[in-house]
Protein backbone atom coordinates (compact mmCIF):
# COMPACT_ATOMS: atom_id res chain seq x y z
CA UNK A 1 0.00 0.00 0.00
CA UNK A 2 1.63 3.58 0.78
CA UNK A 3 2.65 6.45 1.16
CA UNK A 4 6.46 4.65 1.83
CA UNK A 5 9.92 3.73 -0.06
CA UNK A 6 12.33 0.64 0.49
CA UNK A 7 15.26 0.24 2.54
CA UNK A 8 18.46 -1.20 2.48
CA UNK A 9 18.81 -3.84 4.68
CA UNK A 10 20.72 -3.33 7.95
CA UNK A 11 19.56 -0.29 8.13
CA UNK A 12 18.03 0.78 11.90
CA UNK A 13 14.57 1.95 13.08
CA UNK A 14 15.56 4.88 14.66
CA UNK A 15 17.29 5.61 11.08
CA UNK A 16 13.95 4.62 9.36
CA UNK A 17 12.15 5.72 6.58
CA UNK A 18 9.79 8.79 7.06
CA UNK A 19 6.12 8.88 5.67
CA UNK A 20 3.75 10.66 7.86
CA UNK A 21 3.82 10.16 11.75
CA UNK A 22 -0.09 9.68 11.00
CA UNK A 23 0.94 6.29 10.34
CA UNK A 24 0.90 6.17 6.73
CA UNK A 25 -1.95 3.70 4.96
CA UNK A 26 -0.61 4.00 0.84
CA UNK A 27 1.49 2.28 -1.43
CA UNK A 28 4.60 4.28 -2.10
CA UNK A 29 6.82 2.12 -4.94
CA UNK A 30 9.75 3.93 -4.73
CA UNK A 31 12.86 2.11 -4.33
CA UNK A 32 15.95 4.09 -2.51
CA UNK A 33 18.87 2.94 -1.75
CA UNK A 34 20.79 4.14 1.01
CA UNK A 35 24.55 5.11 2.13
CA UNK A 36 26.59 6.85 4.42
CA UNK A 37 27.56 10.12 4.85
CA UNK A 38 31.10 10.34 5.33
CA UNK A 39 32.62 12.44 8.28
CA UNK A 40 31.38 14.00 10.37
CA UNK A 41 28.17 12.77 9.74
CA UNK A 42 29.01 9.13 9.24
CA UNK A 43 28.28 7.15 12.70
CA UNK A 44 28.59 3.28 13.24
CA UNK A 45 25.90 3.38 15.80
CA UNK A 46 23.07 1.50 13.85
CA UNK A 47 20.90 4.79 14.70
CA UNK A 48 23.20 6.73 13.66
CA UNK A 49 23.04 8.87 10.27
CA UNK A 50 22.64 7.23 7.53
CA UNK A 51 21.49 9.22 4.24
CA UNK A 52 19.28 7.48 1.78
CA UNK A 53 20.17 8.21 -2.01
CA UNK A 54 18.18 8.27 -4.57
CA UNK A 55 19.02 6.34 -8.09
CA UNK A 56 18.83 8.26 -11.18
CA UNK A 57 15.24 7.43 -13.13
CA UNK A 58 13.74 8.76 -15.85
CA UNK A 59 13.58 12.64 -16.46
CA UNK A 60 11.31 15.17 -18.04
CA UNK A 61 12.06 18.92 -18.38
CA UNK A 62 11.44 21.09 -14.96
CA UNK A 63 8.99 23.76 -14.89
CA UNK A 64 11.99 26.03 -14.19
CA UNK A 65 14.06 24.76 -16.98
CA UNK A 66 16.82 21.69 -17.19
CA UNK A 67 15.99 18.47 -16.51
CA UNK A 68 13.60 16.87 -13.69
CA UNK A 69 14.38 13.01 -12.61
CA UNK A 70 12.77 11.02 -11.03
CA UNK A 71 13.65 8.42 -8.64
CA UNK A 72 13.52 4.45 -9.92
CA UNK A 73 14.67 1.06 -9.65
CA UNK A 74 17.72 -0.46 -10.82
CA UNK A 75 16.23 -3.94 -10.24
CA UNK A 76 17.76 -6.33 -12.79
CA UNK A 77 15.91 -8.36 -15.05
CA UNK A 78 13.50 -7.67 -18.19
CA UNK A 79 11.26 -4.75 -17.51
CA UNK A 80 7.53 -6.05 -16.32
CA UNK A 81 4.46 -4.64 -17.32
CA UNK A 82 1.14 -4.18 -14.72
CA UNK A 83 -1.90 -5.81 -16.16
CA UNK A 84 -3.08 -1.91 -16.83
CA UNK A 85 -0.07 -1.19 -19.27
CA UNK A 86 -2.35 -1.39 -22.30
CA UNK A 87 -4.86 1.08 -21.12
CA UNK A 88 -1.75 3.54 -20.35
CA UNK A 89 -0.73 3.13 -23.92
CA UNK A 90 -4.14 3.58 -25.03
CA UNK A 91 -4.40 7.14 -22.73
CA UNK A 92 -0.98 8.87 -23.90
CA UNK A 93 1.44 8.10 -21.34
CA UNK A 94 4.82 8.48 -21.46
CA UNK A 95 6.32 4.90 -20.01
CA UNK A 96 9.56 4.56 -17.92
CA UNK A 97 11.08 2.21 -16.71
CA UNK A 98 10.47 1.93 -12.70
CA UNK A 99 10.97 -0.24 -9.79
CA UNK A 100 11.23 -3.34 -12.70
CA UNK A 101 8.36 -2.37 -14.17
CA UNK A 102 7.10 0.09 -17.42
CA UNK A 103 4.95 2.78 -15.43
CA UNK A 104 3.26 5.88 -16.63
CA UNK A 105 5.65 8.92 -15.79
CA UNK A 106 2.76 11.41 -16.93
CA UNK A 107 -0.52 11.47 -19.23
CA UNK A 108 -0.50 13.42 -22.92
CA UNK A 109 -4.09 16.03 -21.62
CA UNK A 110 -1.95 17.09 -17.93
CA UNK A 111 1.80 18.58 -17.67
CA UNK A 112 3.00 17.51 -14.79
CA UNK A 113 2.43 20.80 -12.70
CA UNK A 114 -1.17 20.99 -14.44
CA UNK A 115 -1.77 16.61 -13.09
CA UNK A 116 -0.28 17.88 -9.31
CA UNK A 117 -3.16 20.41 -9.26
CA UNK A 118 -5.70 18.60 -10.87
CA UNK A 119 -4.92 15.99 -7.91
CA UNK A 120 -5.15 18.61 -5.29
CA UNK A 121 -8.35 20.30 -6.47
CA UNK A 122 -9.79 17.09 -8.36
CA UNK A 123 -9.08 13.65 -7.91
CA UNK A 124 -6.55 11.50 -9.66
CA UNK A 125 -6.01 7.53 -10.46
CA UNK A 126 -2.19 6.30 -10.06
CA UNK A 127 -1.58 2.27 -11.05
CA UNK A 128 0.47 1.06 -8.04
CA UNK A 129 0.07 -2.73 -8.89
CA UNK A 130 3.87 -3.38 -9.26
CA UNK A 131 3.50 -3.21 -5.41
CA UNK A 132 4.37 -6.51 -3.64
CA UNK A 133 0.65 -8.13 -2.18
CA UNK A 134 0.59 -10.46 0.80
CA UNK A 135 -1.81 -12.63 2.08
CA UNK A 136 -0.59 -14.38 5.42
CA UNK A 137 -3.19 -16.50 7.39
CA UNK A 138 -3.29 -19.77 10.20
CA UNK A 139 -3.00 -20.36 13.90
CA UNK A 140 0.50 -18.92 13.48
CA UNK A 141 0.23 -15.61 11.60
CA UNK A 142 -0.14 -13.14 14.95
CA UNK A 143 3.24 -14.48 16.31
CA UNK A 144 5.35 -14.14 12.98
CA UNK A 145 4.42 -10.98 12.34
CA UNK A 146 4.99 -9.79 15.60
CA UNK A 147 8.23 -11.37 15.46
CA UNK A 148 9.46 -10.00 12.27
CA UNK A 149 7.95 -6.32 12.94
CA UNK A 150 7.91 -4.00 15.92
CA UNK A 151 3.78 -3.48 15.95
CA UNK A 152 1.32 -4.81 18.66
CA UNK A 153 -0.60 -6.29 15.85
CA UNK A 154 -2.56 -8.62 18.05
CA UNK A 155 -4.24 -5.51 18.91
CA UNK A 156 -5.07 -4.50 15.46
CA UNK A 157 -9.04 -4.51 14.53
CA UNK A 158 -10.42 -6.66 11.89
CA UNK A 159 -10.46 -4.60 8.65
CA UNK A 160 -8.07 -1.79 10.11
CA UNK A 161 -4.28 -0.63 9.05
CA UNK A 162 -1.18 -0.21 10.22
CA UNK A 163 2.22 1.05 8.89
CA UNK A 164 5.12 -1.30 10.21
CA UNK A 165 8.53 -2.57 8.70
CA UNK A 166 9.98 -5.84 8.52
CA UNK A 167 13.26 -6.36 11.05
CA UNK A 168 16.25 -8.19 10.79
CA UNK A 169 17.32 -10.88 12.89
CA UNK A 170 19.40 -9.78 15.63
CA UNK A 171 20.62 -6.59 14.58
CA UNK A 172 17.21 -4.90 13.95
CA UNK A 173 18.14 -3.50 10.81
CA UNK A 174 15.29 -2.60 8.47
CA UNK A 175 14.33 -5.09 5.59
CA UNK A 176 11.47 -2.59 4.14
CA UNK A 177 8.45 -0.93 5.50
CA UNK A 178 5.20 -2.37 4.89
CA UNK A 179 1.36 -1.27 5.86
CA UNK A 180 -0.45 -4.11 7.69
CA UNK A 181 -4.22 -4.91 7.16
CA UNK A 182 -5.61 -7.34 9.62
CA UNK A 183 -8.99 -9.38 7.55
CA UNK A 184 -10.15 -11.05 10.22
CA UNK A 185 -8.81 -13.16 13.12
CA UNK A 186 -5.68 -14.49 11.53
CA UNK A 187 -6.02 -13.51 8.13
CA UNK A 188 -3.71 -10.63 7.22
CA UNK A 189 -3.17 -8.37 3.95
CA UNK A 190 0.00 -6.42 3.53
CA UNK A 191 2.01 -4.34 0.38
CA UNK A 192 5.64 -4.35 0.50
CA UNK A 193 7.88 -2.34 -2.26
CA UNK A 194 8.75 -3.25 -5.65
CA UNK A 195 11.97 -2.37 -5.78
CA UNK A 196 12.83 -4.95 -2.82
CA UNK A 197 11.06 -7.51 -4.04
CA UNK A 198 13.74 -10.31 -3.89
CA UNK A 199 15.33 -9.52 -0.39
CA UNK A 200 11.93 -9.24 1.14
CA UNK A 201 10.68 -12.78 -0.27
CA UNK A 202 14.05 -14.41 0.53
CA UNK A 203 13.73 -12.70 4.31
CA UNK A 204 9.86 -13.74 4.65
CA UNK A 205 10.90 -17.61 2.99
CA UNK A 206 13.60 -17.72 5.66
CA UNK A 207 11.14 -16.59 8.49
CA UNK A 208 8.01 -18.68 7.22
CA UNK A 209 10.26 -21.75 6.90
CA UNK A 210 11.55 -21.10 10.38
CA UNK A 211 8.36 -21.13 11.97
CA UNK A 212 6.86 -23.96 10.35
CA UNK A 213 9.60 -26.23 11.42
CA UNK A 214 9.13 -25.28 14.50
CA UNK A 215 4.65 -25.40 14.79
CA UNK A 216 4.05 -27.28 11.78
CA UNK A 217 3.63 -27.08 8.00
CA UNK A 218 -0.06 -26.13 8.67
CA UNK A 219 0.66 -22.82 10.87
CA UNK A 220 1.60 -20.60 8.15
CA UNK A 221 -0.22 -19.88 4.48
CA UNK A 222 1.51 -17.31 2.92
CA UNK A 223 0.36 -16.19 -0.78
CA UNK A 224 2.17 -13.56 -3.01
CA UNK A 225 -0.66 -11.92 -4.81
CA UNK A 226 0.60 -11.72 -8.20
CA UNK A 227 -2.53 -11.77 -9.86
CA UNK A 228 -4.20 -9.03 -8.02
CA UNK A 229 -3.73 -5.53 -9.38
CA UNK A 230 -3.97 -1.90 -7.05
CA UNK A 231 -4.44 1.66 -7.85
CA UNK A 232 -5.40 4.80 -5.50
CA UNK A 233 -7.60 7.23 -5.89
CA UNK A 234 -6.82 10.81 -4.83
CA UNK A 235 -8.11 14.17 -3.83
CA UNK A 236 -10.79 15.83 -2.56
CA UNK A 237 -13.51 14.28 -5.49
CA UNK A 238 -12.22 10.72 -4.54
CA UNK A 239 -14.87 9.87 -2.18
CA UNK A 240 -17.81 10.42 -4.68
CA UNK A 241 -16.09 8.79 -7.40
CA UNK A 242 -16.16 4.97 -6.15
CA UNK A 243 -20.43 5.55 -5.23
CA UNK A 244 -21.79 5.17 -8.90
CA UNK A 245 -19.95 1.03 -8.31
CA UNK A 246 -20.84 0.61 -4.85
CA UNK A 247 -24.39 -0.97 -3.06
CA UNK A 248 -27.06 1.60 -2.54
CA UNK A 249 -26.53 0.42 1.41
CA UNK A 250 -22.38 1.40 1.32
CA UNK A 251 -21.76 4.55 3.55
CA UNK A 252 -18.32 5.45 2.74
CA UNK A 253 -18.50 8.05 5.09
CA UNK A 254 -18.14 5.70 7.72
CA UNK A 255 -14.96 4.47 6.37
CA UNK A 256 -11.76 6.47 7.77
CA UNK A 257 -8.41 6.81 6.95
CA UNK A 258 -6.36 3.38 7.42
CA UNK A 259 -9.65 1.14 7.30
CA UNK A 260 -10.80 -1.16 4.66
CA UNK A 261 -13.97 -2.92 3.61
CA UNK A 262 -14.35 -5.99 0.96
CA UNK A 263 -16.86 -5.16 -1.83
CA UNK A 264 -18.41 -5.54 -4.97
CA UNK A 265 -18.72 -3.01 -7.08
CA UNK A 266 -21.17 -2.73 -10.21
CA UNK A 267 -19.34 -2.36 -13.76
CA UNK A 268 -20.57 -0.08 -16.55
CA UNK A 269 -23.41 -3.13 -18.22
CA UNK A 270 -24.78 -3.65 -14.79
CA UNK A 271 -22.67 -6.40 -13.83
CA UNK A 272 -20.87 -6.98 -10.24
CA UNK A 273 -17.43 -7.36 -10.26
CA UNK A 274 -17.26 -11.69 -9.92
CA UNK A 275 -15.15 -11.15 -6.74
CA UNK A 276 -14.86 -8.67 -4.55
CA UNK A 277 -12.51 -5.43 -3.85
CA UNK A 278 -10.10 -4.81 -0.97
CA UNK A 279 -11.31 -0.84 -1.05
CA UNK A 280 -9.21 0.94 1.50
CA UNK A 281 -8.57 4.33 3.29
CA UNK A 282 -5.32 6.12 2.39
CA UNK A 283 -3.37 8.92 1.67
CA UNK A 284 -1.12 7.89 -0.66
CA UNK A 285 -0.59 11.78 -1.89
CA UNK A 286 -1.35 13.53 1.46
CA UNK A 287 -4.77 14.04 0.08
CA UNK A 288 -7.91 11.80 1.19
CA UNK A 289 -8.37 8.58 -1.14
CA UNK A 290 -8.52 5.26 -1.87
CA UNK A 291 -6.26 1.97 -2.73
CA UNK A 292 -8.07 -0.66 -4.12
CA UNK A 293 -6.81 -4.43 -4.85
CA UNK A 294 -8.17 -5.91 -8.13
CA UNK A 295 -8.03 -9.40 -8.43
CA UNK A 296 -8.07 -10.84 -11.67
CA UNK A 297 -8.44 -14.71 -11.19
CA UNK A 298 -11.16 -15.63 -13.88
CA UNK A 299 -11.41 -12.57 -15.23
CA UNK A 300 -8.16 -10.64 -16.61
CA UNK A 301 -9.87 -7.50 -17.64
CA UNK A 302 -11.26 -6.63 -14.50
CA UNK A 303 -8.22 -4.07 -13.34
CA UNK A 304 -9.32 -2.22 -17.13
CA UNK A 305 -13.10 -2.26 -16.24
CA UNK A 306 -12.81 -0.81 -12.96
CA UNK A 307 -10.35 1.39 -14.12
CA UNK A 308 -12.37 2.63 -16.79
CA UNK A 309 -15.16 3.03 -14.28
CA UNK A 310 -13.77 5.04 -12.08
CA UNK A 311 -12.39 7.37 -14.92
CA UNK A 312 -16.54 7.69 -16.76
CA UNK A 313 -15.90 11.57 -15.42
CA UNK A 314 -13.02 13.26 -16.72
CA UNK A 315 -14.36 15.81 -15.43
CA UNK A 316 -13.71 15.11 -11.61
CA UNK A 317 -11.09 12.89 -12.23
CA UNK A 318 -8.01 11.60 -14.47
CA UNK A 319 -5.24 9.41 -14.77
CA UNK A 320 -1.65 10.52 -13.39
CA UNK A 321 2.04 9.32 -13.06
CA UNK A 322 5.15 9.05 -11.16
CA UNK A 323 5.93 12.99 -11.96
CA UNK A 324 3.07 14.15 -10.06
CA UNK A 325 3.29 11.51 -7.36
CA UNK A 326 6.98 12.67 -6.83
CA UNK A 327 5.76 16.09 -5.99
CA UNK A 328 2.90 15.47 -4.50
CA UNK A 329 4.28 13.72 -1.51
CA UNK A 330 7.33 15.73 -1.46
CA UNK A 331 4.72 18.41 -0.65
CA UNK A 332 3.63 16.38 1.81
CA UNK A 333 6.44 15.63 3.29
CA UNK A 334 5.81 11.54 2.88
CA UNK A 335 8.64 10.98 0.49
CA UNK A 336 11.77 10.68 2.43
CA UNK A 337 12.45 7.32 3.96
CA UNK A 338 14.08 9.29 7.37
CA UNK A 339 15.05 9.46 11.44
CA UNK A 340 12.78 8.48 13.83
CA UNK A 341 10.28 5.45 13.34
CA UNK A 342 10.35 4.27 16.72
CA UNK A 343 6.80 5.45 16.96
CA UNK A 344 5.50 2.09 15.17
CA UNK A 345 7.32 0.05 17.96
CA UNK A 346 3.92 -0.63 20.08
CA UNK A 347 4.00 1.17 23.78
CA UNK A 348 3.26 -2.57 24.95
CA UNK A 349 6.27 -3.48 23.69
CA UNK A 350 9.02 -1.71 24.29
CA UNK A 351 9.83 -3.89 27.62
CA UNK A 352 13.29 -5.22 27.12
CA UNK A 353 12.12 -8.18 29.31
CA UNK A 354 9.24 -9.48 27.33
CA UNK A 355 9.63 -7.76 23.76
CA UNK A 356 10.70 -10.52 21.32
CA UNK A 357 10.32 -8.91 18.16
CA UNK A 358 13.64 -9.21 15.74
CA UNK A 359 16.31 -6.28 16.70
CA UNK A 360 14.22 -5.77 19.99
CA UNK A 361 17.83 -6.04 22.25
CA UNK A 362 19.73 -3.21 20.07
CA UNK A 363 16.36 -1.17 18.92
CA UNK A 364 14.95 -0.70 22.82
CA UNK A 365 17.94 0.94 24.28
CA UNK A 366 18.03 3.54 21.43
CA UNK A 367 13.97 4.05 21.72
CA UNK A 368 15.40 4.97 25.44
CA UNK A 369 18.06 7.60 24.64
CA UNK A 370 17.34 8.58 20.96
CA UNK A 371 19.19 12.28 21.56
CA UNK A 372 22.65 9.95 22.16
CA UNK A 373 22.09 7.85 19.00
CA UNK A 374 21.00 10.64 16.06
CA UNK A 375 24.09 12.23 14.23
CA UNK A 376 21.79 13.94 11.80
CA UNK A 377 18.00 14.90 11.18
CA UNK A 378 15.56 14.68 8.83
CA UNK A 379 14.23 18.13 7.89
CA UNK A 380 12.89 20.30 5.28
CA UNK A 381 14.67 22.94 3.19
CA UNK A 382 13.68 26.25 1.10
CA UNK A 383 16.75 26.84 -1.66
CA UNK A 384 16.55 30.14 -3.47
CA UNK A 385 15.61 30.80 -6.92
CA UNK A 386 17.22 29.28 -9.49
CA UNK A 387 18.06 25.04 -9.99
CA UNK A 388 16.36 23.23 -7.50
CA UNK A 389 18.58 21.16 -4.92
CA UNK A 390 17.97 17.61 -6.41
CA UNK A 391 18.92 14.30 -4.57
CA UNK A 392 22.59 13.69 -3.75
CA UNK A 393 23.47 17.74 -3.46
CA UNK A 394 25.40 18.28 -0.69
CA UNK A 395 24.18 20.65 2.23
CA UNK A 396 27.10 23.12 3.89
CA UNK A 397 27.53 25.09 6.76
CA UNK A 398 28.05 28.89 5.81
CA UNK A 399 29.60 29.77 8.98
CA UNK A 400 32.49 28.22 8.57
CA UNK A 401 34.74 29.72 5.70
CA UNK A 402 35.64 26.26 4.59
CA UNK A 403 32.21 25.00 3.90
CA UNK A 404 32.32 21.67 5.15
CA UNK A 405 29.64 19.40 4.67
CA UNK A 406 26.75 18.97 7.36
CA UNK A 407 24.11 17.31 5.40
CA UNK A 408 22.61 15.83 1.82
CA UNK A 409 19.25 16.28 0.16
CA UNK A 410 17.60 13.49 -0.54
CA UNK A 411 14.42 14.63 -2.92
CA UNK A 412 14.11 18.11 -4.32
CA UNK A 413 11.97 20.13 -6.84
CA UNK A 414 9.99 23.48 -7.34
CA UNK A 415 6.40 23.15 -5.40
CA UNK A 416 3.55 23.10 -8.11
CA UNK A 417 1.76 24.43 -4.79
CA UNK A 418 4.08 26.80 -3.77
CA UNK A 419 4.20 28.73 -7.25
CA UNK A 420 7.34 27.11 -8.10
CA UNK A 421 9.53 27.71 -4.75
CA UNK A 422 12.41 25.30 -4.55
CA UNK A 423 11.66 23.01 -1.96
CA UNK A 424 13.81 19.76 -1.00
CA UNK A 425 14.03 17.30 1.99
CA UNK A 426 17.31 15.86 3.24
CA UNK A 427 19.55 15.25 6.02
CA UNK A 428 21.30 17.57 8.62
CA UNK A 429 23.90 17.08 11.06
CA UNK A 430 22.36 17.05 14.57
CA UNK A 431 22.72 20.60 16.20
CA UNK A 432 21.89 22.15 12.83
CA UNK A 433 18.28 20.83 11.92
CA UNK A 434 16.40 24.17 14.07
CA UNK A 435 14.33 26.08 11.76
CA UNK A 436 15.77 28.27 10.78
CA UNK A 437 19.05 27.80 10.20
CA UNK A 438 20.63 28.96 7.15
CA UNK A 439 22.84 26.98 5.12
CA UNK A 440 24.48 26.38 1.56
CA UNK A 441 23.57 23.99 -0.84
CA UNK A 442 25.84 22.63 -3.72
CA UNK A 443 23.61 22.73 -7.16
CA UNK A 444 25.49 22.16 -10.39
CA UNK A 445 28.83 23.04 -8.12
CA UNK A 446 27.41 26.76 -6.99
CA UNK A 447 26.69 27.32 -3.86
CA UNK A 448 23.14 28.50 -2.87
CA UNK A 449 21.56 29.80 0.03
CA UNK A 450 18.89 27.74 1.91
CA UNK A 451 16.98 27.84 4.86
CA UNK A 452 15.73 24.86 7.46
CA UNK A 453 12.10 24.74 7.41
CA UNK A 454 8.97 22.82 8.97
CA UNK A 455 7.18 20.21 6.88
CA UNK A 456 5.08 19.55 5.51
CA UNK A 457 4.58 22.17 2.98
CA UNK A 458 0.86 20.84 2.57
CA UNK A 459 -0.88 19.37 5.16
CA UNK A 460 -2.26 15.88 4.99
CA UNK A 461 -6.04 15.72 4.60
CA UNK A 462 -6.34 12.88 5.74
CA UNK A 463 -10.51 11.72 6.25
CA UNK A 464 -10.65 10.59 9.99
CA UNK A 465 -13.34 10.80 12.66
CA UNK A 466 -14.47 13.92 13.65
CA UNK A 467 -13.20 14.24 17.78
């Protein structure tokens, strides 16, 4: 599902990704790599800094000029295709190749800049189906999961969400992040990333197999859901969209932001889909929506039909790529994989003397004395006019004649939103994230002023109970 990006393994919690401390429920696809900074910022503490990096992808020329890129995967292998890649042909996208897969970057009737707003005033429809779907069920599936992640997901409510990551054995270290649905009892759906799709099967094989030598062969069902296709839905139209499918007696009003509901939804001729939808909550941009899981068993074209369905207004709403994903979340503030996760790691379990999720002995003591374990800090930045600051530009202290290096951005580009002001997100050495703070930033080798600032730059509108 969301709104998050992969890790590389060994990576810690406290040095997690960031999405939204509103636990994120949205499938983010993005596939970053990370390294270290070197001195001073590098740290061996697992909690210490370490700077994600962002692979070159496939560009398209900036509203500013030059050349916009966008994150992707270097996965290896022949380039996939979703079961929707014919009806993006069909529409006028332009397809790059992302995460392993061919994926719309944008749509020939939006720009980019003219798709962002059309998603923040409108509603928009992104393919995310070369996301990873899970289905884990049996006696056993509570006690794996809370052994490979941090979450008290034996207290998670039937048809409810969570965001969580998967942990390494002993050190902690973060496989990938993951949003958990619970079906019922001990049924569970979750999305992992595309981009580590073969070290988070290997590390689930490894753990499954583990188990079910120890309880039995019939503790564990795990299913990858190949066959299953998922888009989201976004902006502030996307809750009207899904109601010319859906039973007269479905109150989507009733349904809030990280819950879920299984239904059918009536095509175009009349017809209900054969099987039902996995419709959930999310905020995959930062905006209210939807993600829903398309199965196809029986009937391929089903992704196409609902697709098609939910598109019968172009009007209210229209189809739109990685570009305007990429600053959409920026905006956000969901697009950095970042410091400070520990809030998944459930309050019940943070006692060193009966937590026995993996990592739990090295990730506890840090959840303790987190000030003693960050080197740097995720923040936001505003760069002057000009280039934006793109991933891998190196952030400077201006007080010190030499200009050594404090920090790195990670994502970067002029805010649709913000009338083009260069925006980026990044890391800081610790002392220097206030806001504030001014600093230099290294574009095309000339240095440019920028200033620490709060994110997000749009807030989340997220649809949750009223209090």
């Amino acid at each position: 599902m969301s709104a998050l990006r992969p890790l590389q393994r060994g990576v810690n919690l406290l040095g997690a990704r960031y999405v939204s401390q509103s636990a994120r429920v949205a499938a983010n696809g993005s596939n970053i790599l990370r390294r270290q900074l070197p001195s001073p910022l590098h740290g061996r503490s697992s909690a210490a800094g370490i700077a994600p990096r962002f692979p070159a992808g496939p560009s398209v020329p900036s509203q500013n000029g030059g050349t916009r890129r966008y994150a992707s995967s270097t996965t290896s292998g022949p380039v996939k295709k979703t079961q929707l890649y014919d009806l993006h042909i069909a529409r006028g996208a332009k397809m790059v190749p992302f995460a392993g897969y061919s994926m719309p970057l944008q749509y020939s009737d939006l720009s980019h800049v003219e798709s962002h707003h059309w998603t923040r005033e409108k509603a928009s429809l992104f393919d995310v189906s070369h996301m990873v779907q899970h289905h884990l069920s049996g006696p056993g599936a509570v006690e794996l999961l809370m052994k490979v992640t941090p979450s008290s997901l034996d207290k998670l409510k039937p048809n409810s969400s969570t965001l969580s990551c998967l942990l390494e054995e002993g050190t902690g270290g973060i496989v990938d992040d993951t949003v958990i649905t619970r079906l019922d009892g001990d049924a569970f759906y979750f999305v992992t990333n595309a981009g580590r799709r073969t070290e988070d099967l290997a590390f689930l094989q490894a753990e499954i197999e583990a188990y079910r030598q120890a309880h039995g062969a019939d503790s564990i069902k795990w299913e990858i859901l190949d066959d299953r296709a998922l888009v989201a839905l976004q902006g502030p139209l996307a809750a009207s969209l899904p109601r010319r499918g859906l039973p007269a007696d479905t109150e989507l009003s009733t349904l809030y932001f990280g819950n879920c509901r299984s239904l059918h939804l009536t095509l175009p001729d009349g017809t209900p889909t054969p099987q039902p939808l996995l419709i959930s909550r999310t905020g995959y941009t930062g905006e209210d929506g939807f993600e829903i899981s398309i199965p196809t068993a029986g009937c391929p074209s089903l992704p196409t039909q609902v697709t098609e369905l939910l598109l019968s207004n172009p009007e209210q709403v229209r189809l739109a790529g990685l570009a305007a994903r990429d600053s959409l979340r920026l905006e956000a503030g969901m697009y950095t994989p970042a410091a400070a996760l520990g809030w998944i790691v459930g309050k019940d379990r943070r006692d060193p003397a009966t937590a026995t999720f993996n990592g739990a002995a090295t990730i506890l003591p840090q959840l303790a004395s987190p000030a003693k374990t960050l080197s740097q800090r995720r923040v936001g930045f505003t760069v002057e006019k000009g280039s934006p600051a793109r991933e891998g530009a190196i952030v400077v202290d201006l007080s010190d004649d030499s200009h050594p290096q404090i920090g790195v951005i990670t994502s970067g580009l002029p805010s649709p939103s913000l009338g083009g002001t260069n925006i980026a997100m990044g890391y800081i050495k610790n002392g220097m994230h206030k806001k504030g703070t001014e600093v230099g930033v290294l574009v095309r080798n000339k240095l440019r002023k920028a200033t620490v600032t709060g994110m997000p730059w749009v807030e989340s509108k997220f649809y949750r109970p009223k209090a």
